[in-house]
Protein backbone atom coordinates (compact mmCIF):
# COMPACT_ATOMS: atom_id res chain seq x y z
CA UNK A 1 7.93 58.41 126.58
CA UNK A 2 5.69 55.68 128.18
CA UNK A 3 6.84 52.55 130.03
CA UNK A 4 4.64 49.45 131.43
CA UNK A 5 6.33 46.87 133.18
CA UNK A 6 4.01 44.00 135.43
CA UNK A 7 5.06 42.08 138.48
CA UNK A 8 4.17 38.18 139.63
CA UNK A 9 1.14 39.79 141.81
CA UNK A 10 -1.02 41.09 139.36
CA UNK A 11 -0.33 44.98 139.52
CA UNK A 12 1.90 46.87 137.28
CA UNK A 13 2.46 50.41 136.31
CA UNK A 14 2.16 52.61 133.51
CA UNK A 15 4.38 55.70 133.09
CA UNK A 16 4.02 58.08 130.86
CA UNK A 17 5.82 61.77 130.34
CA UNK A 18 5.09 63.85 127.05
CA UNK A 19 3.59 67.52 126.03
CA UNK A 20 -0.30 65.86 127.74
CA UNK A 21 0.95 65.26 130.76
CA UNK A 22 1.73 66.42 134.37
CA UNK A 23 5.34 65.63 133.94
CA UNK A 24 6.21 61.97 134.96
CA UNK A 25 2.86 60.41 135.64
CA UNK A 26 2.47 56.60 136.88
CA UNK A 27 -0.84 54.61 137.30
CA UNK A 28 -1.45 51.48 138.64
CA UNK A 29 -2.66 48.79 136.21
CA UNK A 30 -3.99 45.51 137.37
CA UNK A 31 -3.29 42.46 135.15
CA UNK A 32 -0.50 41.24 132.60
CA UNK A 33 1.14 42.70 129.05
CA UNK A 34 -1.57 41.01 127.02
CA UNK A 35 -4.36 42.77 128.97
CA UNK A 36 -4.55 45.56 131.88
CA UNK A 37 -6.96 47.62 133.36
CA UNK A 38 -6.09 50.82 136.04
CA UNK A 39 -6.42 50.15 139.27
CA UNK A 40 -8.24 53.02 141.62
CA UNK A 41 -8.28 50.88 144.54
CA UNK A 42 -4.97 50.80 145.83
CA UNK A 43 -3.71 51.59 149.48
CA UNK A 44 -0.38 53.63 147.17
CA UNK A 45 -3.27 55.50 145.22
CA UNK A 46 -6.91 56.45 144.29
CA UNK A 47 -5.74 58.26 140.83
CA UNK A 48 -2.61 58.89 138.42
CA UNK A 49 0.16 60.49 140.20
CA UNK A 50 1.32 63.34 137.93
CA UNK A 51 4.46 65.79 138.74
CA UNK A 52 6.92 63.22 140.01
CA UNK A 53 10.55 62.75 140.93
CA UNK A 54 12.59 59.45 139.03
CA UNK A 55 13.28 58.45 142.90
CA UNK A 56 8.69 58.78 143.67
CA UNK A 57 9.03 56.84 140.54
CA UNK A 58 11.16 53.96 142.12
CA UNK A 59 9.68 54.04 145.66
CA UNK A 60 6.31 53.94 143.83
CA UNK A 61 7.29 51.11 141.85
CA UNK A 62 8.76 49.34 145.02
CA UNK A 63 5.66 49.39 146.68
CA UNK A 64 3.09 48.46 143.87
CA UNK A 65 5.50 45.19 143.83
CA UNK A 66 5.46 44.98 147.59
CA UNK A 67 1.13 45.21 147.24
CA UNK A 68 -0.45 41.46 147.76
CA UNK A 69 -1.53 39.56 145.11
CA UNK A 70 -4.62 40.51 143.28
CA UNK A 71 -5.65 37.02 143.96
CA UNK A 72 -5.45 36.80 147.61
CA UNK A 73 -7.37 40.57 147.70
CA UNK A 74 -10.60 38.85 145.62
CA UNK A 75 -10.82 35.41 147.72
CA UNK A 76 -10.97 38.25 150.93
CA UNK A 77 -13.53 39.85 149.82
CA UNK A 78 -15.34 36.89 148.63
CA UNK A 79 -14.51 35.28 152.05
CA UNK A 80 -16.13 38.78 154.00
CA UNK A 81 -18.96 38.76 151.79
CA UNK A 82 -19.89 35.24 152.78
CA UNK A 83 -19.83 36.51 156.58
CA UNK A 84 -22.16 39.09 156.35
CA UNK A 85 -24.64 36.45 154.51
C-alpha cells in the first residue's frame, strides 16, 4: 500500500506499509503530485516515522497541513540572511 496526498502549503506526505517497511511509515514531502522531494527539516520530523498507529497517521497528517507555507519559510530565511550581511 502507498498513499501521497499534498496540501495548498507546499508539504505533503507519503505513506507507505508493505513486507520493506516498519509497518505504517509516513514522510514528509515538499512540493506538488507532478514533483516532490522529502523534507528532513520539519519541526513534526527529522526522518520517516515507521511503526505507527492510523490515529499518529491522522494527527501527523493534521499537523504537516497545519505547517506554514514553504513559501513564507524561504523569504525568512532569505530575509535573516540579509541581516547578518
Amino acid at each position: 500500500m502507498s498513499h501521497c496526498e499534498f496540501y495548498p502549503n507546499g508539504y505533503g506526505v507519503s505513506v507507505i506499509c508493505n513486507e520493506h517497511s516498519y509497518g505504517l511509515e509516513l514522510a514528509v514531502l515538499k512540493g506538488n503530485k507532478d514533483y516532490a522531494v522529502l523534507c528532513y527539516d520539519t519541526p513534526i520530523t527529522d526522518d520517516v516515522l515507521g511503526g505507527l498507529t492510523i490515529k499518529d497517521l491522522y494527527k501527523i497528517c493534521k499537523r504537516v497541513k497545519a505547517l506554514p507555507s514553504c513559501i513564507e519559510r524561504q523569504t525568512v530565511k532569505v530575509i535573516i540572511n540579509k541581516e547578518k550581511e
